[in-house]
N, C-alpha and C. Protein backbone atom coordinates (compact mmCIF):
# COMPACT_ATOMS: atom_id res chain seq x y z
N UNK A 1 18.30 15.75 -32.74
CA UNK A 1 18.20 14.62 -31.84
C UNK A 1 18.19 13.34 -32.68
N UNK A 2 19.05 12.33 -31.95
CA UNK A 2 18.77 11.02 -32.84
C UNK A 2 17.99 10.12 -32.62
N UNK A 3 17.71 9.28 -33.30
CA UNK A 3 16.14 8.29 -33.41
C UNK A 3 17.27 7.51 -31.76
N UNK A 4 18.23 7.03 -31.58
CA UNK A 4 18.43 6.24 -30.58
C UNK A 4 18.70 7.53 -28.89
N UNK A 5 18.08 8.53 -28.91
CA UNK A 5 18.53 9.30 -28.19
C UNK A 5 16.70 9.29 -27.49
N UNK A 6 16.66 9.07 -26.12
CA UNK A 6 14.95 9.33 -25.52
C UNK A 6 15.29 10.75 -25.02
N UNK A 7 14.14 11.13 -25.12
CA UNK A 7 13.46 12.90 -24.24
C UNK A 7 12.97 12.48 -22.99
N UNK A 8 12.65 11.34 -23.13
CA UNK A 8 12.47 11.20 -21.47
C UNK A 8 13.31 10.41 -20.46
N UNK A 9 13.58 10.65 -19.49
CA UNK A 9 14.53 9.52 -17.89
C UNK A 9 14.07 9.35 -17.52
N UNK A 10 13.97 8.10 -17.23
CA UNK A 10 13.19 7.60 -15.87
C UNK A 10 13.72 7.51 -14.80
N UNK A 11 13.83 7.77 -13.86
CA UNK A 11 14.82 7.94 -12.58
C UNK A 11 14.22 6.45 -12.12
N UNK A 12 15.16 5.66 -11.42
CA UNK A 12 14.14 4.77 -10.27
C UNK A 12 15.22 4.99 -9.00
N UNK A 13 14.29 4.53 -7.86
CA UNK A 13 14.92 4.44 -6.70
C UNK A 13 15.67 3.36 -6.78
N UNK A 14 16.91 3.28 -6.12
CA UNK A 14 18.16 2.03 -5.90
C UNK A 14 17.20 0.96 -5.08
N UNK A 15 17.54 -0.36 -5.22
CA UNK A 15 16.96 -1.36 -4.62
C UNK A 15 17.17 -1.11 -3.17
N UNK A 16 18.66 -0.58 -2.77
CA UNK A 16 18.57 -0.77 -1.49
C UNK A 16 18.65 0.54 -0.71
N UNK A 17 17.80 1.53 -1.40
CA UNK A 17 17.63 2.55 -1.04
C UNK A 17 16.14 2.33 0.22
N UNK A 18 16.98 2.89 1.73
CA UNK A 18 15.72 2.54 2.45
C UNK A 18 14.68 3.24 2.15
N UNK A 19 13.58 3.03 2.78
CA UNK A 19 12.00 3.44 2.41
C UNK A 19 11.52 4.48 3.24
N UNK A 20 10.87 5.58 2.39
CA UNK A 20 10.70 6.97 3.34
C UNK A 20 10.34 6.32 4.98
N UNK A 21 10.51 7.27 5.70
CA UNK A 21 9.73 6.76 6.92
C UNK A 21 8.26 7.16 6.79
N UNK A 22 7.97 6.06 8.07
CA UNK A 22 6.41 6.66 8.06
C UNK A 22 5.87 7.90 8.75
N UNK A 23 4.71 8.26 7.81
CA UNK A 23 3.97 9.27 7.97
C UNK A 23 3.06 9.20 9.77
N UNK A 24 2.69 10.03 10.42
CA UNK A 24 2.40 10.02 11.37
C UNK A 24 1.21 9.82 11.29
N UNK A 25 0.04 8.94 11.71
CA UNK A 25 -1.66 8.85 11.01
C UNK A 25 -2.05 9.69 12.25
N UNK A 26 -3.21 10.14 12.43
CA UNK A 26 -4.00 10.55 13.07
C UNK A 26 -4.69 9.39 13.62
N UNK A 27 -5.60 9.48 14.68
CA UNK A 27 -6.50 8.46 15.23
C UNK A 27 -7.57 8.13 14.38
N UNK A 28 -7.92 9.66 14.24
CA UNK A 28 -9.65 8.96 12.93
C UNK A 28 -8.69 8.60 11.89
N UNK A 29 -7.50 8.98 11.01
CA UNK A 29 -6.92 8.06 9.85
C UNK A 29 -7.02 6.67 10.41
N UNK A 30 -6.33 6.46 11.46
CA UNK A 30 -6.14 5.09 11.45
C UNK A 30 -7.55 4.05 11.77
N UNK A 31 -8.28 4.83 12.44
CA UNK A 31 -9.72 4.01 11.91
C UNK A 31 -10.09 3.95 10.96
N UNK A 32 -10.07 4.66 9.62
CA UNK A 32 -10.36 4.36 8.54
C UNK A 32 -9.89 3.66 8.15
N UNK A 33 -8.57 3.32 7.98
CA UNK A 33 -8.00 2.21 7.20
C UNK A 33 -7.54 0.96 7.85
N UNK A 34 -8.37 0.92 9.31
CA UNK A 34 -8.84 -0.40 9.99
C UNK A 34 -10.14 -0.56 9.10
N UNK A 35 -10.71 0.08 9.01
CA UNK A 35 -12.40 0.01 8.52
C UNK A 35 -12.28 -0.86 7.49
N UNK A 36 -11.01 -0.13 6.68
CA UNK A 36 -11.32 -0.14 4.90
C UNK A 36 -10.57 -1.67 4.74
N UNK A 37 -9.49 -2.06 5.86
CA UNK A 37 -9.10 -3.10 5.50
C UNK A 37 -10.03 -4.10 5.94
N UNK A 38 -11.10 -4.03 6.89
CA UNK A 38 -11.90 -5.18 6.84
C UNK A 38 -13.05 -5.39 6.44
N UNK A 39 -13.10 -4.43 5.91
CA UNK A 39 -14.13 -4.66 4.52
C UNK A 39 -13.39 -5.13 3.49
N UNK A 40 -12.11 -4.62 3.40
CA UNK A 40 -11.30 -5.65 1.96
C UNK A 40 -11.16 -6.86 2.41
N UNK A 41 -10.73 -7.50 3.42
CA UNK A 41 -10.98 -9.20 4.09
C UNK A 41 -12.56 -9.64 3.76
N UNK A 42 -13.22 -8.86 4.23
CA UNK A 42 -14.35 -9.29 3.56
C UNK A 42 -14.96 -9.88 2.75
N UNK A 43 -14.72 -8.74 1.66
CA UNK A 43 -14.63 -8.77 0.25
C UNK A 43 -14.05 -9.85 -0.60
N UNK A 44 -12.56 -10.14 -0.33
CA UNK A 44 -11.64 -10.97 -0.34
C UNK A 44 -11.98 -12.39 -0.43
N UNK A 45 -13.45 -12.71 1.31
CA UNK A 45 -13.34 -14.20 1.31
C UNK A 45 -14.46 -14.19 0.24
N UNK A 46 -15.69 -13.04 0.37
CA UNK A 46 -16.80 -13.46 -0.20
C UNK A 46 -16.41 -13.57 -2.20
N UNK A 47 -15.17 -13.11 -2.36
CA UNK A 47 -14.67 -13.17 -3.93
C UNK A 47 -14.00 -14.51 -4.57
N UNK A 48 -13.08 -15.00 -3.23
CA UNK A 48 -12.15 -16.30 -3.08
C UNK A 48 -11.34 -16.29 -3.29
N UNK A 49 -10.42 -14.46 -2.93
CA UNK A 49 -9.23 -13.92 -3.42
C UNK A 49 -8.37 -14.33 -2.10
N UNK A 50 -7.00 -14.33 -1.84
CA UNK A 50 -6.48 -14.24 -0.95
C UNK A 50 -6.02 -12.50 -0.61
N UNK A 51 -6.27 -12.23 0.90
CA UNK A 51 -5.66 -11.12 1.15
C UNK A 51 -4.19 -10.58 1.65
N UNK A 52 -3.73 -9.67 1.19
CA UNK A 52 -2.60 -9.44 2.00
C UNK A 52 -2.49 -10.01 3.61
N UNK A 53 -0.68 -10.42 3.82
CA UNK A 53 -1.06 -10.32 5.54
C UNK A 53 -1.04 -9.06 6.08
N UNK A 54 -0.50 -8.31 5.59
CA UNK A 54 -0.57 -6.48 6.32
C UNK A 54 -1.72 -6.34 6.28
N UNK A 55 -2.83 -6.41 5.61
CA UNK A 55 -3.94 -6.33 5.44
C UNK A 55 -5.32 -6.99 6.19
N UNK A 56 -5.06 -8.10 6.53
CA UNK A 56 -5.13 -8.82 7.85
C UNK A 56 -4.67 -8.11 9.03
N UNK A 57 -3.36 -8.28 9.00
CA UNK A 57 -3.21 -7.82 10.28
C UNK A 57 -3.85 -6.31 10.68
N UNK A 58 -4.06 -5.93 9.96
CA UNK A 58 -4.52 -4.25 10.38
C UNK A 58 -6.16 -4.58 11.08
N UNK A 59 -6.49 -5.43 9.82
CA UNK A 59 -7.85 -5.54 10.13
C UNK A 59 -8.36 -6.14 11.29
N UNK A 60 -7.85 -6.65 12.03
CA UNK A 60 -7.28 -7.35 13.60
C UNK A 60 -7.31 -6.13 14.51
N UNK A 61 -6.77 -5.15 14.47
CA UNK A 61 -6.54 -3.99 15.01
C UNK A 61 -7.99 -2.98 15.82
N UNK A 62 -8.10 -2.90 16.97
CA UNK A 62 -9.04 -2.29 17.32
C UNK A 62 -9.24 -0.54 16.82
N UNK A 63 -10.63 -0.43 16.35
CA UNK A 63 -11.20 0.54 16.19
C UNK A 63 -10.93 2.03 17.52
């Protein structure tokens, strides 16, 4: 093997390769990660970070 030859590939996905679909959540999943995102808003103001808007918006989302 030569010094300019790698053992490893990195594969990446194509830019405009679309994005798996989504996974189906369950009801208690999706309360959890209502939960978890508004405790990260939380967190967020009491730090002085800005949060995602997906992250927001979830946290908006009834329990």
């Amino acid at each position: 093997m030569s010094a300019g030859t790698s053992e490893h590939r990195y594969i990446h996905t194509p830019r405009n390769a679309s994005p798996a679909p989504a996974k189906k959540v369950s009801p208690a999943e999706h309360r959890v990660q209502v939960a978890a995102a508004r405790l990260r808003v939380t967190l967020d103001e009491r730090l002085g970070r800005e949060t995602p808007a997906k992250t927001k918006a979830l946290a908006k989302e009834p329990i």
